[in-house]
N, C-alpha and C. Protein backbone atom coordinates (compact mmCIF):
# COMPACT_ATOMS: atom_id res chain seq x y z
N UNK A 1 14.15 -2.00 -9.73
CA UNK A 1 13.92 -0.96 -8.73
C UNK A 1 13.38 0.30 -9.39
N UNK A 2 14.29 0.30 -10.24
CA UNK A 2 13.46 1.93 -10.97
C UNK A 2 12.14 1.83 -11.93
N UNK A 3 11.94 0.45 -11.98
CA UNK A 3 10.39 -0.02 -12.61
C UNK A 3 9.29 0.29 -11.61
N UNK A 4 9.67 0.18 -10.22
CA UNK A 4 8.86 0.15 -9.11
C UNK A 4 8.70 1.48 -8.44
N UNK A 5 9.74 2.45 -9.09
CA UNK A 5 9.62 3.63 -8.64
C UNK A 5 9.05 4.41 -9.64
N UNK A 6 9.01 3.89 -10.65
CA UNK A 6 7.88 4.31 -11.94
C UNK A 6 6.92 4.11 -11.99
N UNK A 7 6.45 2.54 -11.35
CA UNK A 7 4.97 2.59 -10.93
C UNK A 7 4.20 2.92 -9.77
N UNK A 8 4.96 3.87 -8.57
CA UNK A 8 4.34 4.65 -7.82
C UNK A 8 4.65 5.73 -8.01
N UNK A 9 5.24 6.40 -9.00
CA UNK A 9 5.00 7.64 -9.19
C UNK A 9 3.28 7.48 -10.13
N UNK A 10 3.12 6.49 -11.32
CA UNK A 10 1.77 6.41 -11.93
C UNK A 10 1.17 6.13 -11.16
N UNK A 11 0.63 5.12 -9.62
CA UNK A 11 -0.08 5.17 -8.67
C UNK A 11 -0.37 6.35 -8.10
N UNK A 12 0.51 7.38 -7.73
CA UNK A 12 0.42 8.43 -6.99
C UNK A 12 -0.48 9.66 -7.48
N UNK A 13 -0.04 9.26 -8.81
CA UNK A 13 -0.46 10.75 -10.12
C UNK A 13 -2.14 10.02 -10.08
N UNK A 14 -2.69 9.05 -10.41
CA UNK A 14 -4.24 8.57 -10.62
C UNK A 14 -4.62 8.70 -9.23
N UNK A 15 -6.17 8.95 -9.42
CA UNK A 15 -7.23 8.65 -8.15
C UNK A 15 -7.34 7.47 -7.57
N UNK A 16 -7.43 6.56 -8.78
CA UNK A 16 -7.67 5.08 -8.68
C UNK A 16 -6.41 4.15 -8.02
N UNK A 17 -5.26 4.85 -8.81
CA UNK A 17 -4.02 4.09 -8.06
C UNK A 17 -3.97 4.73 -6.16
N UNK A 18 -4.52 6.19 -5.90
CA UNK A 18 -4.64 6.60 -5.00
C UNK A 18 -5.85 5.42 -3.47
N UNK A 19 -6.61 5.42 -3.99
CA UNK A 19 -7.77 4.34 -3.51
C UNK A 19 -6.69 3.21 -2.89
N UNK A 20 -6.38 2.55 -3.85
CA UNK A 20 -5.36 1.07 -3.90
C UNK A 20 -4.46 1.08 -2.70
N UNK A 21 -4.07 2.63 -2.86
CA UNK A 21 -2.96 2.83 -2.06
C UNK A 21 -3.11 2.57 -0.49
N UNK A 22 -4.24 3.34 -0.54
CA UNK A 22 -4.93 3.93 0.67
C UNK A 22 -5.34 2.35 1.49
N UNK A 23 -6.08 1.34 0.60
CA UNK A 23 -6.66 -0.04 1.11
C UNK A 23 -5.60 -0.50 1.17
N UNK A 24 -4.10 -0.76 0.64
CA UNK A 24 -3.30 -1.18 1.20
C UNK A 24 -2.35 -1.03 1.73
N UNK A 25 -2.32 0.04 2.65
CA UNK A 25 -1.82 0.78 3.72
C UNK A 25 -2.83 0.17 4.84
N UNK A 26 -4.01 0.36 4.82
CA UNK A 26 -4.72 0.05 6.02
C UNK A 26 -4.87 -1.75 6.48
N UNK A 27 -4.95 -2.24 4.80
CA UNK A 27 -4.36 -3.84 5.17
C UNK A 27 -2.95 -4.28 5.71
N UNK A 28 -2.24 -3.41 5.31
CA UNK A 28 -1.42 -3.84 6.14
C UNK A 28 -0.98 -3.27 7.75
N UNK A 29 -1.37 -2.37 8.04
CA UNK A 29 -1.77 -1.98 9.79
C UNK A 29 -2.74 -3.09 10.17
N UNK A 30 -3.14 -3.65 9.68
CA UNK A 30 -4.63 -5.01 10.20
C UNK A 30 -3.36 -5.84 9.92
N UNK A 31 -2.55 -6.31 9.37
CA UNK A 31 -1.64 -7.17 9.24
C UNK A 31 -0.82 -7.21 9.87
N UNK A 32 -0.15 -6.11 10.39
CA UNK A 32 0.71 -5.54 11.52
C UNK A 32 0.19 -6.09 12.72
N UNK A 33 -1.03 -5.48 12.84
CA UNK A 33 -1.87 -5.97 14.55
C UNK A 33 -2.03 -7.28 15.04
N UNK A 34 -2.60 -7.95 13.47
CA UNK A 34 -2.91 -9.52 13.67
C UNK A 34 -1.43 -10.54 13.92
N UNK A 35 -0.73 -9.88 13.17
CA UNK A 35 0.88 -10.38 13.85
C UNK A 35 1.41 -10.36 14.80
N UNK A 36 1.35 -9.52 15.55
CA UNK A 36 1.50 -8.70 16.87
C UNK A 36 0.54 -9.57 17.63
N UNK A 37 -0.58 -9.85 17.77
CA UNK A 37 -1.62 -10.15 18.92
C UNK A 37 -1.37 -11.86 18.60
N UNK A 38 -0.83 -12.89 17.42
CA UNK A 38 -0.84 -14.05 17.07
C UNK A 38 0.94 -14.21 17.84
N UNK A 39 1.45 -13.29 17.69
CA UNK A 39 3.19 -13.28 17.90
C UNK A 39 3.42 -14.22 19.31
């Protein structure tokens, strides 16, 4: 757990981990929906 909270604090601090973040946040709202409309 505290490995995982170490590697989004280094995600958070980079641009690049920022990007990542961002595409998988929005994959998963498309993942959310497609569950929802298949449910």
């Amino acid at each position: 757990m505290g490995c995982k909270l170490l590697l989004i604090a280094v995600i958070k601090n980079s641009s690049f981990g920022r990007t990542i973040l961002k595409l998988l946040t929005s994959f998963m709202k498309v993942f959310v929906k497609v569950l929802i409309l298949f449910y």
